[in-house]
Protein backbone atom coordinates (compact mmCIF):
# COMPACT_ATOMS: atom_id res chain seq x y z
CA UNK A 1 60.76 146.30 82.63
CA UNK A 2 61.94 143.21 84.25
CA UNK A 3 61.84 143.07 88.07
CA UNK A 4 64.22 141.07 89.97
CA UNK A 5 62.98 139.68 93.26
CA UNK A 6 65.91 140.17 96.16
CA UNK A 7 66.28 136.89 96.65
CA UNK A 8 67.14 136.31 92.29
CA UNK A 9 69.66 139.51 93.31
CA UNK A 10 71.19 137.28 95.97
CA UNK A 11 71.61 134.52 93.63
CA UNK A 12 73.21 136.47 91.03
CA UNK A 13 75.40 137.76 93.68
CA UNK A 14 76.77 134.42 94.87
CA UNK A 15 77.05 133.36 91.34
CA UNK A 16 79.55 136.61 90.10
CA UNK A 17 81.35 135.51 93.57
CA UNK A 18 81.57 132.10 92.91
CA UNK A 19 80.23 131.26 95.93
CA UNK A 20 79.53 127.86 95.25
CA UNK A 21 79.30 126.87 99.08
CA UNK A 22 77.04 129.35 99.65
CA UNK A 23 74.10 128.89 96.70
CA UNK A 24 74.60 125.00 98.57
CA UNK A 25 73.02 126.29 101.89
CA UNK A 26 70.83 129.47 100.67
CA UNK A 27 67.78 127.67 100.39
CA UNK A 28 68.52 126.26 103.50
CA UNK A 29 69.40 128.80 105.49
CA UNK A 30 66.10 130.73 104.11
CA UNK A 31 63.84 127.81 105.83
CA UNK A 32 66.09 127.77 109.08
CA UNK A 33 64.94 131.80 109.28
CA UNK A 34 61.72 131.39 108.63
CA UNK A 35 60.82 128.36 110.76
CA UNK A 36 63.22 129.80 113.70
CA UNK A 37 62.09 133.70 113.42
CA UNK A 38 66.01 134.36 113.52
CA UNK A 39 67.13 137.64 113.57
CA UNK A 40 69.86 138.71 111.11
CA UNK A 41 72.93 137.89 112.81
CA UNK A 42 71.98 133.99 113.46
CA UNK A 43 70.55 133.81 110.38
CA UNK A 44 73.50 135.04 109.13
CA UNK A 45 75.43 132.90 111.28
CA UNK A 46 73.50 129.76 110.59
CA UNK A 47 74.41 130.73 106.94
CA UNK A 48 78.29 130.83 107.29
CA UNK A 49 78.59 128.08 109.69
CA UNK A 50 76.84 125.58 107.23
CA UNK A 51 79.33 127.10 104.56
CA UNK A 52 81.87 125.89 107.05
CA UNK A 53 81.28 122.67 107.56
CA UNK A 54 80.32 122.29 103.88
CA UNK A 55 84.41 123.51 103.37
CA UNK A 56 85.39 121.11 105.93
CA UNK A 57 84.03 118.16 104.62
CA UNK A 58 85.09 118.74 100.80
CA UNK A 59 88.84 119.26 102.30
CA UNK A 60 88.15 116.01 104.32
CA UNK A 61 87.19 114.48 100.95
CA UNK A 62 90.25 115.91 98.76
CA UNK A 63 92.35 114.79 102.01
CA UNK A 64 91.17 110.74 100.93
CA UNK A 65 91.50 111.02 97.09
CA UNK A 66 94.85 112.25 97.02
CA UNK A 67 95.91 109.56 99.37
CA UNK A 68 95.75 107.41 96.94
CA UNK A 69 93.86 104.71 98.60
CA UNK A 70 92.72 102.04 95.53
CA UNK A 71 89.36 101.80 98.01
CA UNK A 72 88.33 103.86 100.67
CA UNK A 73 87.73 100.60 103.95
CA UNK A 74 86.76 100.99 107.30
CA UNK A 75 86.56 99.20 110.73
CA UNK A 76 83.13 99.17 110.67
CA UNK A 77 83.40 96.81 106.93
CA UNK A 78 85.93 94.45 108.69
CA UNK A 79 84.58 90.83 110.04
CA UNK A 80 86.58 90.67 113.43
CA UNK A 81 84.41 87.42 113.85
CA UNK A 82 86.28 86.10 111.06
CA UNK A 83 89.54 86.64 112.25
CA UNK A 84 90.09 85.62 115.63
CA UNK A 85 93.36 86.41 116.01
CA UNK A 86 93.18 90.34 115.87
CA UNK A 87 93.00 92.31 118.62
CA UNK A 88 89.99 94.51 117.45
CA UNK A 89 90.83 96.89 120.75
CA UNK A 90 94.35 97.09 119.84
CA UNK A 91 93.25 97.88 116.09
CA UNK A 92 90.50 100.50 117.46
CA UNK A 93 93.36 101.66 119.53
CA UNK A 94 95.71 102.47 115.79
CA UNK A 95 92.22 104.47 114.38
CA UNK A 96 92.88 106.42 117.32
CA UNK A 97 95.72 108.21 115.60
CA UNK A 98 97.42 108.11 118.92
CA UNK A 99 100.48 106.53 117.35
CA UNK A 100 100.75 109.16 114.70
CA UNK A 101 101.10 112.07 117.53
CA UNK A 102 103.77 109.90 119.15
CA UNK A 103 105.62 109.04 116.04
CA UNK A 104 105.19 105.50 116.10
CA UNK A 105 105.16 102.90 113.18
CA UNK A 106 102.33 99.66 112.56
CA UNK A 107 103.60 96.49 110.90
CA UNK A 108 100.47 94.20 110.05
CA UNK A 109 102.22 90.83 109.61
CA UNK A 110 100.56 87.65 107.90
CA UNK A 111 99.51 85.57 105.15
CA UNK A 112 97.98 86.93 102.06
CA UNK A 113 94.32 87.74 101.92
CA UNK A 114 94.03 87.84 105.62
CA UNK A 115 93.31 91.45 105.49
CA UNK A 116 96.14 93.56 106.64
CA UNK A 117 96.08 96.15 103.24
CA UNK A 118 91.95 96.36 104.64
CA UNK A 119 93.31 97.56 108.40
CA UNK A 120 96.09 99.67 106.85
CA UNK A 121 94.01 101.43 104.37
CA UNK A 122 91.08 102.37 107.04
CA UNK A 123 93.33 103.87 109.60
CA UNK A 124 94.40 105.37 106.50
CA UNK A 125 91.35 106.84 105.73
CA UNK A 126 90.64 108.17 109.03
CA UNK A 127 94.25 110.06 109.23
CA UNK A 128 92.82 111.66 105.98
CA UNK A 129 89.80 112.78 107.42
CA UNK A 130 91.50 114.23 110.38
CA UNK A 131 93.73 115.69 107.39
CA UNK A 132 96.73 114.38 108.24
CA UNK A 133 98.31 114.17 105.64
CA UNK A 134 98.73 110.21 104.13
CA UNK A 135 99.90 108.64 101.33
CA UNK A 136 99.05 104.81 100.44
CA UNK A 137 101.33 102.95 97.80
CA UNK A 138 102.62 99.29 96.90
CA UNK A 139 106.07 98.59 97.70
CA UNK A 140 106.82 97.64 94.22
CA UNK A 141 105.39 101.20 93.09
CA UNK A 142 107.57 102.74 95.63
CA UNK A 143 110.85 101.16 94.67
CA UNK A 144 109.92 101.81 91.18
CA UNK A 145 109.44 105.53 91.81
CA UNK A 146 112.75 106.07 93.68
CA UNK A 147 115.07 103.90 91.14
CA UNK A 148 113.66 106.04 88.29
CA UNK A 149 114.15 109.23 90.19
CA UNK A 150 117.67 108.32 91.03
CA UNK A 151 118.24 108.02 87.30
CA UNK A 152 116.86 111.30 86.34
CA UNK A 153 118.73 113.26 89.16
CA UNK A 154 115.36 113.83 91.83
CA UNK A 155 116.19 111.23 94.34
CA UNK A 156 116.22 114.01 96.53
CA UNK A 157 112.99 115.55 95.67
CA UNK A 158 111.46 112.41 96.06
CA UNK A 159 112.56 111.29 99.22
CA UNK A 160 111.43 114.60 100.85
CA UNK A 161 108.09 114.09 99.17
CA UNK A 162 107.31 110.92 100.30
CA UNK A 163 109.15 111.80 104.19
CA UNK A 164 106.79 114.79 104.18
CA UNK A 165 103.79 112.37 105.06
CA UNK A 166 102.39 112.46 108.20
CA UNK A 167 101.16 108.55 107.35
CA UNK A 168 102.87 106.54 104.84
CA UNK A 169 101.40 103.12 104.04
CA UNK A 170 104.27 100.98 102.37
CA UNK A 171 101.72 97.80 101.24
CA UNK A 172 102.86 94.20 100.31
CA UNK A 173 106.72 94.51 101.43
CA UNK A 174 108.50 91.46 100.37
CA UNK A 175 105.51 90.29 97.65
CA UNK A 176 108.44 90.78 94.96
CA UNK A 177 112.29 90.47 95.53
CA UNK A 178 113.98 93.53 96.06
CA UNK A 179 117.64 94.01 94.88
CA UNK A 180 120.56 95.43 96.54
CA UNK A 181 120.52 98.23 94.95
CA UNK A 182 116.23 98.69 95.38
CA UNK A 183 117.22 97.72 99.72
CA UNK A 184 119.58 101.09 99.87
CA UNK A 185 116.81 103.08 98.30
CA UNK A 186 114.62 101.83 100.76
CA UNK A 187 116.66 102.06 103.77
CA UNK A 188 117.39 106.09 102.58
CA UNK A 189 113.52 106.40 102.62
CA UNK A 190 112.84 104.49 106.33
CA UNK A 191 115.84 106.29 107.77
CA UNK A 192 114.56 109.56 106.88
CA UNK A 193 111.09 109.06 108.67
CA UNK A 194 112.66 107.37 111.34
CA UNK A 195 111.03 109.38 114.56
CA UNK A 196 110.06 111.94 112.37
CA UNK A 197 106.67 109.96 111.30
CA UNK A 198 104.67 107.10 111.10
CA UNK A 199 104.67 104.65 108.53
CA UNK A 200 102.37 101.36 108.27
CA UNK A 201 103.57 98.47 106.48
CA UNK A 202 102.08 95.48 105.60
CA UNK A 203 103.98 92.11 104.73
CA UNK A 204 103.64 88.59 104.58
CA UNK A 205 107.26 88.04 105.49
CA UNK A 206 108.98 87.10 108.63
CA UNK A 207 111.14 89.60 110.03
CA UNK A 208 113.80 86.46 110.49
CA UNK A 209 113.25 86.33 106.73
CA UNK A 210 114.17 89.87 106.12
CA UNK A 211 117.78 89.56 105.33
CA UNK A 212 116.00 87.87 101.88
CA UNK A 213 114.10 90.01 100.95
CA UNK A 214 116.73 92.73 101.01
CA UNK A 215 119.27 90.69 99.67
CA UNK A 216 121.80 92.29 102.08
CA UNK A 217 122.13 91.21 105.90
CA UNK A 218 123.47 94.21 106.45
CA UNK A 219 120.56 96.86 104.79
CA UNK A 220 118.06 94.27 106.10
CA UNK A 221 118.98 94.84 109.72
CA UNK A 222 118.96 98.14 109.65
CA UNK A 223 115.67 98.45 107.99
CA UNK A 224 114.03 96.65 110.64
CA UNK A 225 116.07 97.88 113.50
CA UNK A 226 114.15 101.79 112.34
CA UNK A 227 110.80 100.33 111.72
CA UNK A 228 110.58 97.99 114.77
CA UNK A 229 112.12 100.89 117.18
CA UNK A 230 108.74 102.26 118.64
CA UNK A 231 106.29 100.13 116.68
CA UNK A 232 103.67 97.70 116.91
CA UNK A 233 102.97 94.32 115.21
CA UNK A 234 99.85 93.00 114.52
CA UNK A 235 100.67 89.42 113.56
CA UNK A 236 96.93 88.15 111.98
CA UNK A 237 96.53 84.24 111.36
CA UNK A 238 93.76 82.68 109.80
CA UNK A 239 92.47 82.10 106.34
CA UNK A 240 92.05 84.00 103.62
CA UNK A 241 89.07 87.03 103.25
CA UNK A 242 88.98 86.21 99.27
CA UNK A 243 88.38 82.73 99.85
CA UNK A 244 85.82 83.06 103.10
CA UNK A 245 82.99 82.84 100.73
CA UNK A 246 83.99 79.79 99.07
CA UNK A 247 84.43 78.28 102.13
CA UNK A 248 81.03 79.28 103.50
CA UNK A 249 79.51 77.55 99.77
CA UNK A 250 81.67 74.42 100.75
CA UNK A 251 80.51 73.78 103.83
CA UNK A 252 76.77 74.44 102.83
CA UNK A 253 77.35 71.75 99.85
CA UNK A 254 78.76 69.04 101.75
């Protein structure tokens, strides 16, 4: 006759209640007891409060992969030093989340590679963690979304998906020419979050130059006239993060 120790009973317990969380910490728990001398109840607290924090941090996880981030950045990654021109307590300042609560919108403004889609995607990342709920994407995906949903009928559906967002990060507005057509899409989208919630956009495009990139004067003002309306700009000058390294082998050549 086979005996089964308690502690194989337990096992086989948490495995018929798919208590994946919990077989994580057992073992765990087991040494905190034993080292500790806990009595039941804060051994059995110890045991459900690491199953808690284990839950927290896989939502906190799903919370950044469904954001659809193409990296996961952070401040703590980014070479201030390099770029002289940003206001690294201003930026600190956005990871805050402060301008989420108050509804606010962040335009990072400035030449490509300078790293604005870096800045954007880690205050990204830490609205995520503090699961609000954010949602990167290119602005040529975007438009591309909403013209084919327009065709099939679910314009509707989604523009309340993507005004749903706590954080939406609109990335490389003005990279490719937008149409008419593409600019009213747009403008039903901005409108829609307008003081509702915040949206971070990143461009390399002059707001003076707007009226362009929208093809309409018109759409164009009104565009920035929502976005601008309790925002911030982080204009960033300087060279190029993809070439920095080149630049460093130049100067040690010559």
């Amino acid at each position: 006759m086979k005996v089964t120790s308690t502690y194989e009973r337990i096992i086989s317990n948490l495995n018929f209640l798919k208590g994946k969380e919990s077989l994580a910490v057992l073992d765990q728990t087991l040494e905190q007891v034993n080292k500790n001398n806990l009595t039941f109840i804060d051994g059995f607290l110890y045991f459900t409060q690491a199953q808690v924090e284990k839950k927290k941090q896989n939502l906190i996880q799903h919370s950044v992969k469904v954001a659809g981030f193409p990296s996961v950045k952070t401040l703590s990654e980014f070479d201030f030093d390099f770029q002289e021109s940003i206001n690294k307590q201003q930026i600190y300042d956005f990871n805050s989340l402060r301008f989420i609560d108050k509804k606010e919108n962040i335009v990072f403004y400035g030449n490509s590679g300078v790293g604005k889609t870096h800045l954007a995607i880690s205050i990204g990342v830490t609205a995520a963690q503090n699961r609000k709920s954010t949602y990167f994407i290119k602005c040529a995906r975007l438009i591309e979304i909403l013209k084919k949903a327009q065709l099939e009928g679910r314009l509707e559906e989604r523009l309340k998906k993507f005004c749903g967002y706590k954080l939406l990060i609109i990335d490389e507005l003005g990279y490719l020419p937008i149409t008419k057509e593409e600019s009213k899409l747009f403008f039903q989208l901005i409108d829609r979050r307008y003081e509702k919630h915040s949206t971070i956009i990143t461009t390399n495009i002059n707001f003076s130059q707007w009226d362009d990139v929208f093809g309409d004067p018109l759409i164009a003002s009104a565009i920035v006239d929502r976005l601008l309306h309790h925002s911030h700009v982080a204009k960033i000058t300087g060279n190029s993060y993809r070439l920095k390294d080149f630049f460093q082998k130049a100067d040690e050549f010559f």
